[in-house]
N, C-alpha and C. Protein backbone atom coordinates (compact mmCIF):
# COMPACT_ATOMS: atom_id res chain seq x y z
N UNK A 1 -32.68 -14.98 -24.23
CA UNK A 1 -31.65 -14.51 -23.31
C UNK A 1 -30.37 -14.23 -24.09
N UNK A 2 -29.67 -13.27 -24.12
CA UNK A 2 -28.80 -12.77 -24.26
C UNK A 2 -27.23 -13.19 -23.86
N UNK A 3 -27.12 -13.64 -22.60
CA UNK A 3 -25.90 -13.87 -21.97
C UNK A 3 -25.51 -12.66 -21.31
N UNK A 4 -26.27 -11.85 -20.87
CA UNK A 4 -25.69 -10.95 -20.46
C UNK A 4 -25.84 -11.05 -18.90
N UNK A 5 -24.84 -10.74 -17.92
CA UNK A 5 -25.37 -10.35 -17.00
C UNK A 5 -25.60 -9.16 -15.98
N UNK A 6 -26.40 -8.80 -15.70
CA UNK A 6 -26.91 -7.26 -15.24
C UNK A 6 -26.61 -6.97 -13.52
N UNK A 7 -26.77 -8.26 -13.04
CA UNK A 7 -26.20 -8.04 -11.83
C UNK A 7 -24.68 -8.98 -11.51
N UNK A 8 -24.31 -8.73 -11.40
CA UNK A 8 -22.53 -9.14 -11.39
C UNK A 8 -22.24 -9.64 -9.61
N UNK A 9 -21.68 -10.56 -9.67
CA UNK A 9 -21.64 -11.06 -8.39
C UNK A 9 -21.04 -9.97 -7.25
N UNK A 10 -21.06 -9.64 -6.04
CA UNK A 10 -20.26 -8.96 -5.49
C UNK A 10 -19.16 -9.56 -4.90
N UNK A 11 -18.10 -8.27 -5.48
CA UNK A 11 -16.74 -8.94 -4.78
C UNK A 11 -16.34 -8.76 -3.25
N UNK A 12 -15.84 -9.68 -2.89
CA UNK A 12 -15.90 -10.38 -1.39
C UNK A 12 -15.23 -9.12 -0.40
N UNK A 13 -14.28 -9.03 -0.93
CA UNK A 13 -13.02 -8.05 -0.31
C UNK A 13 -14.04 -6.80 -0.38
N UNK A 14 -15.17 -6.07 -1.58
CA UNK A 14 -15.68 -4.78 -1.48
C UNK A 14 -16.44 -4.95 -0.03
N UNK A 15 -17.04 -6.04 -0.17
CA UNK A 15 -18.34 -6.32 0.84
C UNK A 15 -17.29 -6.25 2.23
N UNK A 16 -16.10 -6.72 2.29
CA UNK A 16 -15.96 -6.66 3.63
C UNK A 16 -15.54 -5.54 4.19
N UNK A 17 -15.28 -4.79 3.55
CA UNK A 17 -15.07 -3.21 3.81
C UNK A 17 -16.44 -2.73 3.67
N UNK A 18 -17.58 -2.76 3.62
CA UNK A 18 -18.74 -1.68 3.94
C UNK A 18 -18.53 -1.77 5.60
N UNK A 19 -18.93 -0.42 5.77
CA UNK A 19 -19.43 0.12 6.86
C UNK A 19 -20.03 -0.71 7.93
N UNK A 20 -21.38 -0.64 7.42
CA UNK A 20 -22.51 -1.38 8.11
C UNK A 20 -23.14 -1.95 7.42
N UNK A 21 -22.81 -3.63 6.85
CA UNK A 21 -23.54 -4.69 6.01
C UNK A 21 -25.10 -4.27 6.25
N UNK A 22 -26.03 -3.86 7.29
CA UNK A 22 -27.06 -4.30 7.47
C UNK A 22 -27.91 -2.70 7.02
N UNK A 23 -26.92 -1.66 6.26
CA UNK A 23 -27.64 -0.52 6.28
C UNK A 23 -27.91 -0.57 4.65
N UNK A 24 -29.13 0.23 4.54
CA UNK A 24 -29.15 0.54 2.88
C UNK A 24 -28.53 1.35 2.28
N UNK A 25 -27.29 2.11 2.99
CA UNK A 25 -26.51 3.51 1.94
C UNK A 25 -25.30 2.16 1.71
N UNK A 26 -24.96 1.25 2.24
CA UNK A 26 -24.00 0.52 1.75
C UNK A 26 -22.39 1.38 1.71
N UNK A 27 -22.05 2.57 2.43
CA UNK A 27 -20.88 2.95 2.07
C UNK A 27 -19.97 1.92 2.83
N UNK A 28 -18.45 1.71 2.14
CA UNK A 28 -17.37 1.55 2.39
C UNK A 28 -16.34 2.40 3.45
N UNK A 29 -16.49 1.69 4.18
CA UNK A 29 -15.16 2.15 5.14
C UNK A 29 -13.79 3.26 4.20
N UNK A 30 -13.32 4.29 4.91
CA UNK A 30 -12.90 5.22 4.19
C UNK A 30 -11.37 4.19 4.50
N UNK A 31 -10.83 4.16 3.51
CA UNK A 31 -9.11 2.94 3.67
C UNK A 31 -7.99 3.18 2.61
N UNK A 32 -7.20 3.17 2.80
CA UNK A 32 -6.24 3.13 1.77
C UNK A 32 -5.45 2.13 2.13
N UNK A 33 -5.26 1.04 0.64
CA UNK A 33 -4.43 0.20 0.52
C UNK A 33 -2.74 0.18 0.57
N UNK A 34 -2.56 -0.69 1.55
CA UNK A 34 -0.47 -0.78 1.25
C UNK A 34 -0.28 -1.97 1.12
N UNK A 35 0.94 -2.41 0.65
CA UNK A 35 1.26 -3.76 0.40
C UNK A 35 2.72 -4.03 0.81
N UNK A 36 2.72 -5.28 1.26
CA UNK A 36 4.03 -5.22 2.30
C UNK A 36 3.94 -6.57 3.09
N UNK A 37 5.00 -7.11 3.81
CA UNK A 37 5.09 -8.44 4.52
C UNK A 37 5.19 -7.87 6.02
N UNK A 38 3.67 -8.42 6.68
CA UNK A 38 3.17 -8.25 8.08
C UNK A 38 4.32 -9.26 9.39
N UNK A 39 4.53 -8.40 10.14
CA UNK A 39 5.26 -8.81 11.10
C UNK A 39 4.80 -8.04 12.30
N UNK A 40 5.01 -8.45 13.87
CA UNK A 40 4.86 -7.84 14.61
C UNK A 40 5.63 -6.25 15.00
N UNK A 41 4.91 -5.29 15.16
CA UNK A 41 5.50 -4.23 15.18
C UNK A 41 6.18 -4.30 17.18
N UNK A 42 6.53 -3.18 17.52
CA UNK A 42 6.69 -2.41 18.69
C UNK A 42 5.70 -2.43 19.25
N UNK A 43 5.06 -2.74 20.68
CA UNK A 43 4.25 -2.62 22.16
C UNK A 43 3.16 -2.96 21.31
N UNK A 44 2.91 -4.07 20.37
CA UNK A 44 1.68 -4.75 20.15
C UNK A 44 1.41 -4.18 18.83
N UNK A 45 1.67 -3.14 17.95
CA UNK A 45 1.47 -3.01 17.04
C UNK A 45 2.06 -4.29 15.53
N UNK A 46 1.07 -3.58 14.93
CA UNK A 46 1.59 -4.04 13.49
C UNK A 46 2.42 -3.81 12.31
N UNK A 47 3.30 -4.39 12.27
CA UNK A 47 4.55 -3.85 11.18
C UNK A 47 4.20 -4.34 9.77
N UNK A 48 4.59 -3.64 8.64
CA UNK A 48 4.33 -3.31 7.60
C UNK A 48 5.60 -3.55 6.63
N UNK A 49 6.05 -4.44 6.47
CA UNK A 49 7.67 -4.37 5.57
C UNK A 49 7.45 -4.17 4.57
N UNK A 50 8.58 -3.41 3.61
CA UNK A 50 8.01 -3.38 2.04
C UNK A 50 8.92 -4.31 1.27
N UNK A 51 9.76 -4.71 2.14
CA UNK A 51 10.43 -5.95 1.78
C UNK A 51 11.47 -6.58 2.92
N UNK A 52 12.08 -8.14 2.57
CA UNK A 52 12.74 -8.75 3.67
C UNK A 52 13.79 -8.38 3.89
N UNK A 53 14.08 -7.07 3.42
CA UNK A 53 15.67 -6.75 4.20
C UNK A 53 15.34 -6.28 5.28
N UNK A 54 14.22 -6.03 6.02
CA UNK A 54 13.63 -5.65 7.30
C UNK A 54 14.61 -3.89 7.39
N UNK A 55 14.60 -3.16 6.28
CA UNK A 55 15.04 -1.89 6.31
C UNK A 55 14.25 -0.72 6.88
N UNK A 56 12.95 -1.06 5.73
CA UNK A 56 12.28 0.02 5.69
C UNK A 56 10.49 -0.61 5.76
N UNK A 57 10.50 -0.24 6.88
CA UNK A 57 8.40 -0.80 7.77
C UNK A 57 7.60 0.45 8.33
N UNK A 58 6.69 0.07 8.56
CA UNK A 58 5.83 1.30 8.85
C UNK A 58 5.11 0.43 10.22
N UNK A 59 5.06 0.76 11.51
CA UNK A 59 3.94 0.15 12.38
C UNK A 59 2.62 1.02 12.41
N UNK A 60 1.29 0.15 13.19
CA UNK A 60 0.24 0.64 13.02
C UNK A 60 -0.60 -0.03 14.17
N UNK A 61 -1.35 1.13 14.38
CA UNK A 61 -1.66 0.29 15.63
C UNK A 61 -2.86 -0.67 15.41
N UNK A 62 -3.74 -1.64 15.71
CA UNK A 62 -4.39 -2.63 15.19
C UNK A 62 -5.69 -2.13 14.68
N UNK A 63 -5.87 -1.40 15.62
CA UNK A 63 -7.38 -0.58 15.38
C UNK A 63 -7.43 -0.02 14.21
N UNK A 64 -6.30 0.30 13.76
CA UNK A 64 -6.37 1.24 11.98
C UNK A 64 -6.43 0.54 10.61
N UNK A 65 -6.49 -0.76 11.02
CA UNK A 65 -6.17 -1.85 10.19
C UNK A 65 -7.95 -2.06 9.88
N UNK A 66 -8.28 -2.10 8.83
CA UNK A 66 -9.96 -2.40 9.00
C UNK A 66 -9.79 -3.85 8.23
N UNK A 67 -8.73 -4.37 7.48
CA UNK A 67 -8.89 -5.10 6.96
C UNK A 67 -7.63 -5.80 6.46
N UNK A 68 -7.26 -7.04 5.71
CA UNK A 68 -6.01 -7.51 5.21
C UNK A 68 -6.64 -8.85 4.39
N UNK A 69 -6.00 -8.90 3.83
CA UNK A 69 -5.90 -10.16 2.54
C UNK A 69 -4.35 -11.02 1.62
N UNK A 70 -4.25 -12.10 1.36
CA UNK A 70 -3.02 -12.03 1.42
C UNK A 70 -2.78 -11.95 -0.22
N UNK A 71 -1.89 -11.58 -0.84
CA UNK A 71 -1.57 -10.83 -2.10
C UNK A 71 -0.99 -12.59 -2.89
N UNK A 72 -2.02 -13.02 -3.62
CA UNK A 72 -0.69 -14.17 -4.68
C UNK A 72 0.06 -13.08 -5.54
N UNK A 73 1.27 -13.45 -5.74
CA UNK A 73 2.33 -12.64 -6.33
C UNK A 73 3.32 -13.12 -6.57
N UNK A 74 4.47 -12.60 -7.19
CA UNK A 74 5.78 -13.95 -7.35
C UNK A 74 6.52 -12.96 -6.17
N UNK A 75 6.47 -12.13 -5.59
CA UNK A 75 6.90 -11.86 -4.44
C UNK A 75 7.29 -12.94 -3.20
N UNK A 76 6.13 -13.29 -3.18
CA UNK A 76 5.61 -14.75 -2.07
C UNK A 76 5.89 -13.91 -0.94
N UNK A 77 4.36 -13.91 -0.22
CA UNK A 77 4.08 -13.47 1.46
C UNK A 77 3.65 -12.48 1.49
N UNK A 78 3.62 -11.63 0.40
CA UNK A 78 3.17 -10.34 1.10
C UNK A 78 1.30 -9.97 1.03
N UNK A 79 0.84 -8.93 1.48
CA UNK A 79 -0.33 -9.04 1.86
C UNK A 79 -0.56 -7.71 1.89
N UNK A 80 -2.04 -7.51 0.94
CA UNK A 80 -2.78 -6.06 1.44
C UNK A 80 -3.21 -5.78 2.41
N UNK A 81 -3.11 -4.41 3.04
CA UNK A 81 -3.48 -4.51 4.37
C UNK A 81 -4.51 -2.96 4.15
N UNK A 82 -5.59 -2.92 4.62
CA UNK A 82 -6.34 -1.52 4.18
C UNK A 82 -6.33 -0.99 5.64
N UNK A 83 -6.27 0.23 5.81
CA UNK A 83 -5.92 1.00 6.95
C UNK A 83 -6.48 2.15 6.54
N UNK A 84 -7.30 2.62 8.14
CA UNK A 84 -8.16 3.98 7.90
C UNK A 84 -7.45 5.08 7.34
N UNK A 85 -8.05 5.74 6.76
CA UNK A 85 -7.54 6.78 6.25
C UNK A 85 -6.85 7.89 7.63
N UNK A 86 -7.90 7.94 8.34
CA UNK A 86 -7.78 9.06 9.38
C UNK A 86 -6.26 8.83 9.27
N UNK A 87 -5.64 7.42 9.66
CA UNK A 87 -4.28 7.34 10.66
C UNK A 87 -3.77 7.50 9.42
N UNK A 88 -3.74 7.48 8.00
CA UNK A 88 -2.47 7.53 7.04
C UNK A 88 -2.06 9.26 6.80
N UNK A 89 -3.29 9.80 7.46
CA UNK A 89 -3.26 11.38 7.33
C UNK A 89 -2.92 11.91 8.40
N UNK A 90 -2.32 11.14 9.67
CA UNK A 90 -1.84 11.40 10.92
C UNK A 90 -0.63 12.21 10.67
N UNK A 91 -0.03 12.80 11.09
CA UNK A 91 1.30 13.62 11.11
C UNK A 91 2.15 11.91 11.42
N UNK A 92 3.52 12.16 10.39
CA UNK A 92 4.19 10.76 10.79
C UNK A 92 4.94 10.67 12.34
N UNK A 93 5.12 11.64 12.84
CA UNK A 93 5.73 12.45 13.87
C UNK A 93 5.15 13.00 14.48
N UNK A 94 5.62 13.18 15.91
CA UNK A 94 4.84 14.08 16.90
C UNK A 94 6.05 15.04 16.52
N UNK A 95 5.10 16.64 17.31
CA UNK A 95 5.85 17.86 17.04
C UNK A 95 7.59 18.09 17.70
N UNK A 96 7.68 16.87 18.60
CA UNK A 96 8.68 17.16 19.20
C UNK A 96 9.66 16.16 18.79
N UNK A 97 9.17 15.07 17.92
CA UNK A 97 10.09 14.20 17.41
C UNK A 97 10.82 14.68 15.87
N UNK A 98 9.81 15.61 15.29
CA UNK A 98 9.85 16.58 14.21
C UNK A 98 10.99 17.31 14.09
N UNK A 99 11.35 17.83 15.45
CA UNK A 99 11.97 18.96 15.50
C UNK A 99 13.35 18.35 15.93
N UNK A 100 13.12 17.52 16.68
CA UNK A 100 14.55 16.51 16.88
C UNK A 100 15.24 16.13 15.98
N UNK A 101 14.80 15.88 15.15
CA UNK A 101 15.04 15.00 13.81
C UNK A 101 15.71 16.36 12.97
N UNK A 102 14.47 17.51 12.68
CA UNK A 102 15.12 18.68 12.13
C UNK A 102 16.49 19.17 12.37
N UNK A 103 16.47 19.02 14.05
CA UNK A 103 17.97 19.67 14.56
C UNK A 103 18.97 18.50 14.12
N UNK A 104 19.17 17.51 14.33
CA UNK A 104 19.47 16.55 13.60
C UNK A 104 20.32 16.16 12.48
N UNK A 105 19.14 16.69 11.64
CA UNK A 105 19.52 16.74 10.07
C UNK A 105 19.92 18.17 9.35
N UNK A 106 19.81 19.21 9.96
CA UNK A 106 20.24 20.22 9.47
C UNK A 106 21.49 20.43 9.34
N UNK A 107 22.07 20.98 7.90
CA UNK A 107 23.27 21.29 7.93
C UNK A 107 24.34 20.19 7.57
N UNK A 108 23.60 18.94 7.05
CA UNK A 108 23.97 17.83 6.68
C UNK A 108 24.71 18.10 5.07
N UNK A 109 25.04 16.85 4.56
CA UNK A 109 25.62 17.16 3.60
C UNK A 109 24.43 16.85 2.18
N UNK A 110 23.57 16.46 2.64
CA UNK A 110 22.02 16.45 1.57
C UNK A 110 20.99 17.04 2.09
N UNK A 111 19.99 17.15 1.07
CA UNK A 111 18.53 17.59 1.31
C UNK A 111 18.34 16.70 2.95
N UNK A 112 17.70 17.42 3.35
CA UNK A 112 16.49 16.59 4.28
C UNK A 112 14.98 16.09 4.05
N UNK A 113 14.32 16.57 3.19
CA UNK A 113 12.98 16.68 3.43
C UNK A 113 12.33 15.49 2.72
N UNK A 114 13.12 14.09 2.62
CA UNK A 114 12.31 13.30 2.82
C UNK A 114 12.54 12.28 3.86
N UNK A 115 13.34 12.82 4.65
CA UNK A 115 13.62 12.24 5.47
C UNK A 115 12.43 12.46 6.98
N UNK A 116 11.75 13.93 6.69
CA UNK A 116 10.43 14.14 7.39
C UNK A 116 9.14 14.62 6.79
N UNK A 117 8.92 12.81 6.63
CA UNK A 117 7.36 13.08 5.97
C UNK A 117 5.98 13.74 7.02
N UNK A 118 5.84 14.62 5.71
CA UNK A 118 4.44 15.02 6.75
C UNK A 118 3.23 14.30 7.38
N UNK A 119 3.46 13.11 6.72
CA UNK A 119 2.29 12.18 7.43
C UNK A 119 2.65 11.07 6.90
N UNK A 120 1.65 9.72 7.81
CA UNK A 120 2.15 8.73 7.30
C UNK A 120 1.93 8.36 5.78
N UNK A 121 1.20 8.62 5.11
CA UNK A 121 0.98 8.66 3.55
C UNK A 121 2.23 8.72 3.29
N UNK A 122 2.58 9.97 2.99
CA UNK A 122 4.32 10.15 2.52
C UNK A 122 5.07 9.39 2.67
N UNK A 123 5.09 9.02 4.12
CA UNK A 123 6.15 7.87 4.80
C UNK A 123 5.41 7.02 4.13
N UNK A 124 4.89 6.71 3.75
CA UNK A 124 4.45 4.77 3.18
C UNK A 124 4.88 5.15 1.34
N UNK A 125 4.26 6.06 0.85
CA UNK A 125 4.96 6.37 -0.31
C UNK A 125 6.61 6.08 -0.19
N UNK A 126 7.18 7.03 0.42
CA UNK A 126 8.44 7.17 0.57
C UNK A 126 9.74 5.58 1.03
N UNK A 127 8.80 4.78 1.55
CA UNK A 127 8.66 3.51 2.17
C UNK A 127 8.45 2.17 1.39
N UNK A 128 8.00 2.60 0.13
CA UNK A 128 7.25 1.58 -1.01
C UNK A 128 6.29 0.98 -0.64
N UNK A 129 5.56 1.33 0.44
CA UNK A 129 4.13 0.36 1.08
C UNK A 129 3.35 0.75 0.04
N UNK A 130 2.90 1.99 -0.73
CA UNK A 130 2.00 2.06 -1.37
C UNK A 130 1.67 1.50 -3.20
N UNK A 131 0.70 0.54 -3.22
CA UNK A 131 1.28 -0.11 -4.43
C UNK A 131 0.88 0.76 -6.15
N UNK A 132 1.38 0.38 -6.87
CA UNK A 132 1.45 0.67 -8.19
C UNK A 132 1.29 -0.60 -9.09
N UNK A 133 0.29 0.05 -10.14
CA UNK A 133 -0.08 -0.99 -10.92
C UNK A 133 0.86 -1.81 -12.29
N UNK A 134 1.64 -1.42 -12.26
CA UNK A 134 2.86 -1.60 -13.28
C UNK A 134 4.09 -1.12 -12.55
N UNK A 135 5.57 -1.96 -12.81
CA UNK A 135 6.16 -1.46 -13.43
C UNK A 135 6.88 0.17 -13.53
N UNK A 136 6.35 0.42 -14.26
CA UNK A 136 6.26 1.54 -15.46
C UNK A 136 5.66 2.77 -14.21
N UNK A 137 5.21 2.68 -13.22
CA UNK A 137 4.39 3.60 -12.35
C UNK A 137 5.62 3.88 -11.56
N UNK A 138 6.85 3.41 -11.40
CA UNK A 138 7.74 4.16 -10.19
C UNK A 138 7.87 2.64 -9.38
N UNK A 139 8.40 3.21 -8.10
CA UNK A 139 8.67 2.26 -7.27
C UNK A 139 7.79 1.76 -6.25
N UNK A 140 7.97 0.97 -5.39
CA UNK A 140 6.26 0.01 -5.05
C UNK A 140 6.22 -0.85 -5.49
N UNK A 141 5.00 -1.38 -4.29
CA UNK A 141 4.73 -3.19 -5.01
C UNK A 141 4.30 -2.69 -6.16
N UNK A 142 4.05 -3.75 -6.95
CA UNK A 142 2.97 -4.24 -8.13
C UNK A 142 2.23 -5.13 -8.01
N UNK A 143 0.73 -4.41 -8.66
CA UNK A 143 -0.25 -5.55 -8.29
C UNK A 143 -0.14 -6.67 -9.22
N UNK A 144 0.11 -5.46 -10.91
CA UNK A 144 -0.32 -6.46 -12.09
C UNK A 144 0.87 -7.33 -12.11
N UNK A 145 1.07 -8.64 -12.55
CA UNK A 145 1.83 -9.72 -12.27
C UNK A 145 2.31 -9.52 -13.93
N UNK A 146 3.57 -9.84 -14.64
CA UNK A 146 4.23 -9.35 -15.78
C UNK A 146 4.17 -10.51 -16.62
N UNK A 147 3.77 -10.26 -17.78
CA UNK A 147 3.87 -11.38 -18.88
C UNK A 147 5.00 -12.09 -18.98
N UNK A 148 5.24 -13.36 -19.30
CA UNK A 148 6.49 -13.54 -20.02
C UNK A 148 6.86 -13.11 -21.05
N UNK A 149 8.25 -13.03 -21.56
CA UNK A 149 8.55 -12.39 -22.54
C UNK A 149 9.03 -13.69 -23.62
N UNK A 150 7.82 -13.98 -24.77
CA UNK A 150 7.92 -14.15 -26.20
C UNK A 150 7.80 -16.09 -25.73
N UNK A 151 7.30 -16.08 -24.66
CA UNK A 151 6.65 -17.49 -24.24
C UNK A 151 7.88 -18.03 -23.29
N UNK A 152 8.61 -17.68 -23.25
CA UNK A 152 9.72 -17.57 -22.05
C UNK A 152 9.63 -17.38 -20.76
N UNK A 153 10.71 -17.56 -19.84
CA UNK A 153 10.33 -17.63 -18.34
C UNK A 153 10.32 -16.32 -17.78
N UNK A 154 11.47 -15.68 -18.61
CA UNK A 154 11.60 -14.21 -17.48
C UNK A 154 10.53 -13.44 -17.39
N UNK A 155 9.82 -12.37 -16.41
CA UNK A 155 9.19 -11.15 -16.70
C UNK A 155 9.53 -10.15 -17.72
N UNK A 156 8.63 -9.63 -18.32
CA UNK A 156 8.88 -8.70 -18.87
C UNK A 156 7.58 -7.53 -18.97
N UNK A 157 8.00 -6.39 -19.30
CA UNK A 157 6.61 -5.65 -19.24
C UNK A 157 5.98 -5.08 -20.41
N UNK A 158 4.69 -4.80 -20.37
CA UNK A 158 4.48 -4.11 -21.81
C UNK A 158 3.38 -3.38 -21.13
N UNK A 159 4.32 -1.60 -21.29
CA UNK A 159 3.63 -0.71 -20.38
C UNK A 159 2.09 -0.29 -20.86
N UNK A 160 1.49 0.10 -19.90
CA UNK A 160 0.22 0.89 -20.04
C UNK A 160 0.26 1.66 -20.65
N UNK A 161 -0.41 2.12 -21.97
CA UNK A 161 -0.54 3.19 -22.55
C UNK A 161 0.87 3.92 -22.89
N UNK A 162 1.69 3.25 -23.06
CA UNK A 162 3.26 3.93 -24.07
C UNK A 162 3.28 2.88 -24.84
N UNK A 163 3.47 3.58 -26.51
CA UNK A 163 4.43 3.09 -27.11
C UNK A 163 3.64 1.65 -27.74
N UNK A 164 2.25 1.63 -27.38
CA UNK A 164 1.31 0.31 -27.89
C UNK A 164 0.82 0.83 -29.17
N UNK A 165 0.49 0.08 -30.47
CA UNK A 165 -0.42 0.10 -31.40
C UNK A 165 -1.53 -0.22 -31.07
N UNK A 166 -2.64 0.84 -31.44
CA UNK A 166 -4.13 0.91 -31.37
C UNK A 166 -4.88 -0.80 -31.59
């Protein structure tokens, strides 16, 4: 024997996102991940914070939620939450809240246009719900958790693929 192993345990979180455990195509529920501190939204929904200044949340209604897990992080509290795709590709706006908003903001003294995302994707981008693996990727949670720097307490980062020796 070798030490090798050929079948690899399955991870818990993949398995709970299939479809239908009991079928043989085994697909996964179609989801995209956000990360953020869960609170009750508006008329029963679910709110989405991307942090505790309670600024900037996204609600959802429960049914879109296929799944959640809670994130260890030095954040403390926050939690992945996987949500159908369908609803992240929803228009963030109805057509008439769109246009409200347009009349609104036109003629202001800045851009508008991120102020009306075309769907909720954008808005959760735009929102920081959607996470990033570093750092170094923009703004958003982070999944990867940051080394110390030189055996020290603070974080520090040492980006992906910049600026490393082979």
């Amino acid at each position: 024997m070798n030490g090798r192993i050929t079948q690899p345990p399955l991870n818990p979180i993949v398995e709970r996102l299939v479809e239908d455990p009991n079928s043989d195509r085994r697909e996964t529920v179609e989801v995209m991940a956000l990360v953020g501190f869960v609170g009750q939204g508006r008329g029963g929904q679910v709110r989405l914070l991307s942090d505790l200044n309670f600024q900037r949340y996204m609600d959802f209604p429960p049914d879109a939620i296929v799944d959640s897990a809670p994130l260890d992080d030095t954040e403390g509290g926050r939690t992945v939450v996987w949500v159908r795709n369908e609803t992240m590709f929803e228009p963030a706006f109805s057509d008439d809240a769109a246009a409200v908003l347009e009349g609104q903001l036109l003629g202001g003294l800045m851009s508008t246009w991120p102020f009306i995302p075309g769907s909720r994707y954008v808005a959760a981008q735009l929102l920081d719900l959607v996470p990033r693996l570093t750092d170094d990727e923009g703004p958003g949670p982070h999944l990867v958790p940051r080394p110390p720097a030189d055996g020290g307490d603070g974080p520090v980062h040492q980006p992906v693929g910049k600026g490393r020796n082979p």
